[in-house]
C-alpha atoms as a PDB file:
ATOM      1  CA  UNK A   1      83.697  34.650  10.028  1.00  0.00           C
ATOM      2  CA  UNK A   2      82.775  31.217   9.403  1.00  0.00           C
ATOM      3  CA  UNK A   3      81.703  30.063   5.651  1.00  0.00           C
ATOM      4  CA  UNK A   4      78.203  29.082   5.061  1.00  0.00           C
ATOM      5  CA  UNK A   5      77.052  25.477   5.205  1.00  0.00           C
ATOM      6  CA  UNK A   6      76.434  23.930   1.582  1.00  0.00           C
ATOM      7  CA  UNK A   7      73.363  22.525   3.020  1.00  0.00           C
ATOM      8  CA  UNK A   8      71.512  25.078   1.860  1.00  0.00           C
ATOM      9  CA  UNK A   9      70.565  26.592   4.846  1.00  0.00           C
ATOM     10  CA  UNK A  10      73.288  29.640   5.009  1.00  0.00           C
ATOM     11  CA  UNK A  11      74.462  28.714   8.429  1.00  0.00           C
ATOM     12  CA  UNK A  12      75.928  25.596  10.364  1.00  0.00           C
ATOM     13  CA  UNK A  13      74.904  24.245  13.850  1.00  0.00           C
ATOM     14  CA  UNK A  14      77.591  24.212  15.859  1.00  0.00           C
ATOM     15  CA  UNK A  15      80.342  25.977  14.042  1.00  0.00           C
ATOM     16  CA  UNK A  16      80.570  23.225  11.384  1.00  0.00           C
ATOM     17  CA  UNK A  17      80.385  23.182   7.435  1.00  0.00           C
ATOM     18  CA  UNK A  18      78.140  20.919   6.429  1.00  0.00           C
ATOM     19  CA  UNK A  19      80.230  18.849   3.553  1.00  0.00           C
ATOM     20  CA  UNK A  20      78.687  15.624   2.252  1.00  0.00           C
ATOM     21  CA  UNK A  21      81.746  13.710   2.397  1.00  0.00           C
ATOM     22  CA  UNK A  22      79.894  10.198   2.443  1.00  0.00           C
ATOM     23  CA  UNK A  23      78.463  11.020  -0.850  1.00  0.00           C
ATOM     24  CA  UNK A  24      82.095  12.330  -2.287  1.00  0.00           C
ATOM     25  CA  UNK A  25      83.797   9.437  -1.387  1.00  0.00           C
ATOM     26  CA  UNK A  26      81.140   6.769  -2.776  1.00  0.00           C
ATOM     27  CA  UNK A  27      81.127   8.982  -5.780  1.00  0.00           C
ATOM     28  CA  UNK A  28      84.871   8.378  -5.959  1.00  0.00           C
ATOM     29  CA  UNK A  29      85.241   5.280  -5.368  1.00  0.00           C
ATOM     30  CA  UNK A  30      81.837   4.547  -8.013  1.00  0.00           C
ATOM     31  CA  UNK A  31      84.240   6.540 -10.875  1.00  0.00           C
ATOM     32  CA  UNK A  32      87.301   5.067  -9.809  1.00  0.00           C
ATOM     33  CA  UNK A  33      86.064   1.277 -10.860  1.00  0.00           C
ATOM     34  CA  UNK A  34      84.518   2.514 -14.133  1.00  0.00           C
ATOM     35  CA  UNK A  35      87.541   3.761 -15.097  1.00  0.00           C
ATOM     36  CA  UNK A  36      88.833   1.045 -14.644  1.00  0.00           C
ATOM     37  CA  UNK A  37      86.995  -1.063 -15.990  1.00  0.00           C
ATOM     38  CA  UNK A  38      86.840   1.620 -19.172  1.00  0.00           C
ATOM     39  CA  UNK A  39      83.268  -0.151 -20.727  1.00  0.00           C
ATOM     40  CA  UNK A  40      82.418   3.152 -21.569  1.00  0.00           C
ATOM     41  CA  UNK A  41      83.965   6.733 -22.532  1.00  0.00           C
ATOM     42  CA  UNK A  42      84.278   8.440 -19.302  1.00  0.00           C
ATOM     43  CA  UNK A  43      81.145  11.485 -19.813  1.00  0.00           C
ATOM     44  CA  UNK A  44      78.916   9.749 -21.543  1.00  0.00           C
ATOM     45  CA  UNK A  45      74.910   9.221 -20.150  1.00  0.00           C
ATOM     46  CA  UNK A  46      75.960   5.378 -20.195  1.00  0.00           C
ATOM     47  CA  UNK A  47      78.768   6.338 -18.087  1.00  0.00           C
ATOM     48  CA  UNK A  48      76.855   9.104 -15.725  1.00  0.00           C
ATOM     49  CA  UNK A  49      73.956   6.350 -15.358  1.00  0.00           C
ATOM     50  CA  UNK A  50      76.484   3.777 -13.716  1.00  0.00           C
ATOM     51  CA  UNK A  51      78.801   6.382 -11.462  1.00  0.00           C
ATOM     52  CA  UNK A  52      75.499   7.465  -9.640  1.00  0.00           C
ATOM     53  CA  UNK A  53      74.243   3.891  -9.235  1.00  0.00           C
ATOM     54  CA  UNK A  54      77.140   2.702  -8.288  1.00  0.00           C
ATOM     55  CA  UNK A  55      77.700   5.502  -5.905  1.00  0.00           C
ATOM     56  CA  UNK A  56      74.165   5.412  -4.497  1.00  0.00           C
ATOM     57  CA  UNK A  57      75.070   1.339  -3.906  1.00  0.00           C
ATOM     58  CA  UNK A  58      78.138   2.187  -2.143  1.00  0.00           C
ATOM     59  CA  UNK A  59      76.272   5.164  -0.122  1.00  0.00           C
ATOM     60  CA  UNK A  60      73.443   3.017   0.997  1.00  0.00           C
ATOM     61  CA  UNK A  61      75.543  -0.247   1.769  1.00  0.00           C
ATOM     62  CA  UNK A  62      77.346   1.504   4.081  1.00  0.00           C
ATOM     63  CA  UNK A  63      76.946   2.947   7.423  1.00  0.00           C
ATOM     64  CA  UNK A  64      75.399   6.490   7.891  1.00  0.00           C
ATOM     65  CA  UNK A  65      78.936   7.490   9.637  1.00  0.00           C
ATOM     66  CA  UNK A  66      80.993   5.951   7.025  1.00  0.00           C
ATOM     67  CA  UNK A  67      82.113   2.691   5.675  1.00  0.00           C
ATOM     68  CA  UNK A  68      84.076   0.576   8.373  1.00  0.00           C
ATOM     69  CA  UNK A  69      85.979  -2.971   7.258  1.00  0.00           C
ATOM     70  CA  UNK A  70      85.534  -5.986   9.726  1.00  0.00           C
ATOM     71  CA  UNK A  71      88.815  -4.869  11.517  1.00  0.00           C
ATOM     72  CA  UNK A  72      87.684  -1.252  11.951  1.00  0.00           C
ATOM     73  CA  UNK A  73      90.312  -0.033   9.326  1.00  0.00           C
ATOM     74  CA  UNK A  74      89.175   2.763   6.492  1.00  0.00           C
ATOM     75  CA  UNK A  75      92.034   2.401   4.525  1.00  0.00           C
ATOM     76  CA  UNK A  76      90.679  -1.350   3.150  1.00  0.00           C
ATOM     77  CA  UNK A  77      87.095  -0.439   2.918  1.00  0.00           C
ATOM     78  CA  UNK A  78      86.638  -0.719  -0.728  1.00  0.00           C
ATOM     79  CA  UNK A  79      87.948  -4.236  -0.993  1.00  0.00           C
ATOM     80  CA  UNK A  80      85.999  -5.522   2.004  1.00  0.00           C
ATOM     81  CA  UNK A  81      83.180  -3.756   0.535  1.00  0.00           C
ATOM     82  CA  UNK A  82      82.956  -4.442  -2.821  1.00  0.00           C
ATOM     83  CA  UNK A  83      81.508  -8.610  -3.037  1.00  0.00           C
ATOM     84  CA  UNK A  84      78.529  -6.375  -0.626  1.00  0.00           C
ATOM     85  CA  UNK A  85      78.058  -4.189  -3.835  1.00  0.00           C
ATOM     86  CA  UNK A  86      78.121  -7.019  -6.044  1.00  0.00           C
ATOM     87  CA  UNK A  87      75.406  -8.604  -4.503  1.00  0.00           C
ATOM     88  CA  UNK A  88      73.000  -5.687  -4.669  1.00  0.00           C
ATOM     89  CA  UNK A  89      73.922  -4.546  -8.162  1.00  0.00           C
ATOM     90  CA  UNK A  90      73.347  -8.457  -9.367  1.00  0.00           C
ATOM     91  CA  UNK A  91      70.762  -8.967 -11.814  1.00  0.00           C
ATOM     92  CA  UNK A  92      68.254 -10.931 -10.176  1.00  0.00           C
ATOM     93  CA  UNK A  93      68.022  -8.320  -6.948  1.00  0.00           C
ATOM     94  CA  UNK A  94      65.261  -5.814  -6.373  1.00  0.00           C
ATOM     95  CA  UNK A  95      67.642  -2.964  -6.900  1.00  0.00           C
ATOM     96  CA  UNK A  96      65.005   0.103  -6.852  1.00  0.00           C
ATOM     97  CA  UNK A  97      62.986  -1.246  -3.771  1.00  0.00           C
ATOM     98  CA  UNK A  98      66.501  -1.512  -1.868  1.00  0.00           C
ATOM     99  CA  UNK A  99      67.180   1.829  -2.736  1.00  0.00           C
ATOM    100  CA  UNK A 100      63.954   3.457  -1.946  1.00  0.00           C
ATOM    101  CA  UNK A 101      63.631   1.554   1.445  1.00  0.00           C
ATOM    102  CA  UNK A 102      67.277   2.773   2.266  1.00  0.00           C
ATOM    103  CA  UNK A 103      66.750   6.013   1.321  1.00  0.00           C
ATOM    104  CA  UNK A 104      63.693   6.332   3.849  1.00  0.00           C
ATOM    105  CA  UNK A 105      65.657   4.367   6.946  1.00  0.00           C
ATOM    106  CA  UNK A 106      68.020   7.083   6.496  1.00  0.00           C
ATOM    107  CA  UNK A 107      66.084  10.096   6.327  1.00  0.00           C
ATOM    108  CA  UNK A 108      63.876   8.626   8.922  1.00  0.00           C
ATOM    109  CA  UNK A 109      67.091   8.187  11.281  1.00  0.00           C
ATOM    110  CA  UNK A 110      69.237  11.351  10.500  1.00  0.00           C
ATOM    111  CA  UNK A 111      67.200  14.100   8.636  1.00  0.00           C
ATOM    112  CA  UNK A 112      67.887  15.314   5.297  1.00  0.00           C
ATOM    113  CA  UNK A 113      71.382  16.007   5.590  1.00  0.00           C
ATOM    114  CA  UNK A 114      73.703  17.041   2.779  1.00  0.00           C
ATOM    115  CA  UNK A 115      74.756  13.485   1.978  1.00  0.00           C
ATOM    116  CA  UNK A 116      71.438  12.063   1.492  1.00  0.00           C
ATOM    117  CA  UNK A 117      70.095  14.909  -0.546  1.00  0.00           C
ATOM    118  CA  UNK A 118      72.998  14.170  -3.023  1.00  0.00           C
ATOM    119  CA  UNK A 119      71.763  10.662  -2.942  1.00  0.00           C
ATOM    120  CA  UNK A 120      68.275  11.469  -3.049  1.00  0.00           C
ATOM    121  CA  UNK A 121      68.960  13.578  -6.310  1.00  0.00           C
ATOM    122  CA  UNK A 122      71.053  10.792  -8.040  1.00  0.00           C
ATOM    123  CA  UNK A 123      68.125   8.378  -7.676  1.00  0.00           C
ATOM    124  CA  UNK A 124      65.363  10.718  -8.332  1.00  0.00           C
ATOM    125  CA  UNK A 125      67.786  11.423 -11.884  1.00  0.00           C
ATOM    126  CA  UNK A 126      68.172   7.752 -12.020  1.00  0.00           C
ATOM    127  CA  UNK A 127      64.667   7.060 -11.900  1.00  0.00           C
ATOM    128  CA  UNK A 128      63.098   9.871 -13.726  1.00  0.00           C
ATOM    129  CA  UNK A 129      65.114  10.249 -17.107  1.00  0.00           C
ATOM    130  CA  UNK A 130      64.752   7.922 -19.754  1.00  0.00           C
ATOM    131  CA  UNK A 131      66.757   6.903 -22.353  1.00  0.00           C
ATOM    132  CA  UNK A 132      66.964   4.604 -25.550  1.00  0.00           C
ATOM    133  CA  UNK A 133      68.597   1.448 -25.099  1.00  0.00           C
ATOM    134  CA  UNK A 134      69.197  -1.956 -26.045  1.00  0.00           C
ATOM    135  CA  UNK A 135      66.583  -4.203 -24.737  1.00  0.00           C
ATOM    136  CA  UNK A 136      68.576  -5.799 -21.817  1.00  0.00           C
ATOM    137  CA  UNK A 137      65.626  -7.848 -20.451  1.00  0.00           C
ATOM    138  CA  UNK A 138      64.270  -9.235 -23.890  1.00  0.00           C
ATOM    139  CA  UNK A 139      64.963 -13.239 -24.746  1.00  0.00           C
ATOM    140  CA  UNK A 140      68.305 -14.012 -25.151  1.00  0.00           C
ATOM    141  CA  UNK A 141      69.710 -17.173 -25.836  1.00  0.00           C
ATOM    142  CA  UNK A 142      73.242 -18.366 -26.865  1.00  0.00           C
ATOM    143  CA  UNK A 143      72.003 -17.938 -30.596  1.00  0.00           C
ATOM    144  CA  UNK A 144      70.149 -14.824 -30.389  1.00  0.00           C
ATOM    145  CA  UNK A 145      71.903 -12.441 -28.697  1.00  0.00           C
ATOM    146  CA  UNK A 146      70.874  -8.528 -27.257  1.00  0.00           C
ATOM    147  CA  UNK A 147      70.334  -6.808 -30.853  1.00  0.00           C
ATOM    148  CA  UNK A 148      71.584  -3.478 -30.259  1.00  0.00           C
ATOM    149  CA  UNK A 149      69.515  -1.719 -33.215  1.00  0.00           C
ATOM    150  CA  UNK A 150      66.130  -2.764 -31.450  1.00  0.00           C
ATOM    151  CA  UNK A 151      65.774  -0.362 -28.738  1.00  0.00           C
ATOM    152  CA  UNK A 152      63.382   0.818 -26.286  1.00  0.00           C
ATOM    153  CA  UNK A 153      62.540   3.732 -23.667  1.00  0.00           C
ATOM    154  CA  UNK A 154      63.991   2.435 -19.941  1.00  0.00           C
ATOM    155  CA  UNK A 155      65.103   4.485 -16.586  1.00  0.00           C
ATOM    156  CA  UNK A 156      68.514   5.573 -16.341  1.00  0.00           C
ATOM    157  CA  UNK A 157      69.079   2.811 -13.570  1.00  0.00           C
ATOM    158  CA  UNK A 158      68.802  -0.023 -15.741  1.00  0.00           C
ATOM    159  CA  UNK A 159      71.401   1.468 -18.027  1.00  0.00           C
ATOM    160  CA  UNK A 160      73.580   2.082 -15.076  1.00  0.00           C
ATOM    161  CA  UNK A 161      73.183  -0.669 -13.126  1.00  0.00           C
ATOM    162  CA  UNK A 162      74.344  -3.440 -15.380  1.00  0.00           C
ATOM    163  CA  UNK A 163      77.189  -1.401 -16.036  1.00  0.00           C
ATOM    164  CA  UNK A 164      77.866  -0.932 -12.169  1.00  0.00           C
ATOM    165  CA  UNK A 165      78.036  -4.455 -11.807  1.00  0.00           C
ATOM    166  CA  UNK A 166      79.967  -5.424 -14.580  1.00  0.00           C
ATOM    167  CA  UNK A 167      82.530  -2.928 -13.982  1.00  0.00           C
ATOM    168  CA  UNK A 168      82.682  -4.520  -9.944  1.00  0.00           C
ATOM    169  CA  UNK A 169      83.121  -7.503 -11.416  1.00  0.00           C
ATOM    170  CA  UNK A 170      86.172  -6.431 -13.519  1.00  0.00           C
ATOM    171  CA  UNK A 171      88.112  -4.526 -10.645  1.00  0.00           C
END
């Protein structure tokens, strides 16, 4: 007797289980450079905020089959990968449009398998919850910097995207 698919569905097509193993590896690779990095404790919302949009950028960067380096090799994917990341975590890039456009491609192309509903989750979590945090988008200047007692109501993402990216940037 075969196990039943994680899909949701309770059965596979074709005598497969259906594990999202695109979404488990960007998730590892996400947690992986912010623990590195260490910025923040490791279970925190800070923390949880940058792991899935760091994951969701390494999801949607890649291929739907899987992240492939230049020379075809898996093994160096993350390396080859991560200036890619950098780019679409950066400050001054339409992060949520990107998402939302790469999130439809994908469903459009492949269905709503068990990898994209992962990813679909973290961004609807991403998007919908709101927390209290510094004001990372008021004026700044050299002599006034972010003043961490004035706070204000913003998505998850843009707690966990700055985060993402600084933690890239730190590998």
């Amino acid at each position: 007797m075969l196990p039943e698919s994680t899909n949701g569905t309770g059965g596979t097509s074709g005598g497969e289980l259906a594990v999202p193993m695109a979404w488990l590896c960007a998730e590892y690779v996400a947690d992986e450079v912010l623990r590195a990095a260490a910025l923040v404790a490791p279970g925190s919302l800070e923390y949880r905020s940058g792991l899935q949009a760091l994951a969701l950028t390494v999801h949607l960067t890649d291929e739907p089959d899987g992240p492939h380096a230049p020379d075809g090799g898996r093994d160096t994917w993350p390396l080859f990968q991560a200036d890619e990341w950098l780019r679409h975590t950066a400050y001054d890039r339409p992060w949520p449009p990107w998402v939302e456009e790469r999130l439809a491609r994908r469903l459009a192309a492949h269905g709503d398998g068990p990898d994209l509903a992962l990813a679909r989750t973290a961004w609807h979590r991403l998007r919908d919850t709101w927390v209290r945090a510094a004001d990372l988008d008021g004026p700044v200047d050299a002599e006034t910097p972010v003043d961490e007692a004035e706070q204000i109501w913003l998505p998850a993402w843009k707690l966990g995207l700055p985060l993402a990216h600084l933690s890239l940037h730190l590998r």
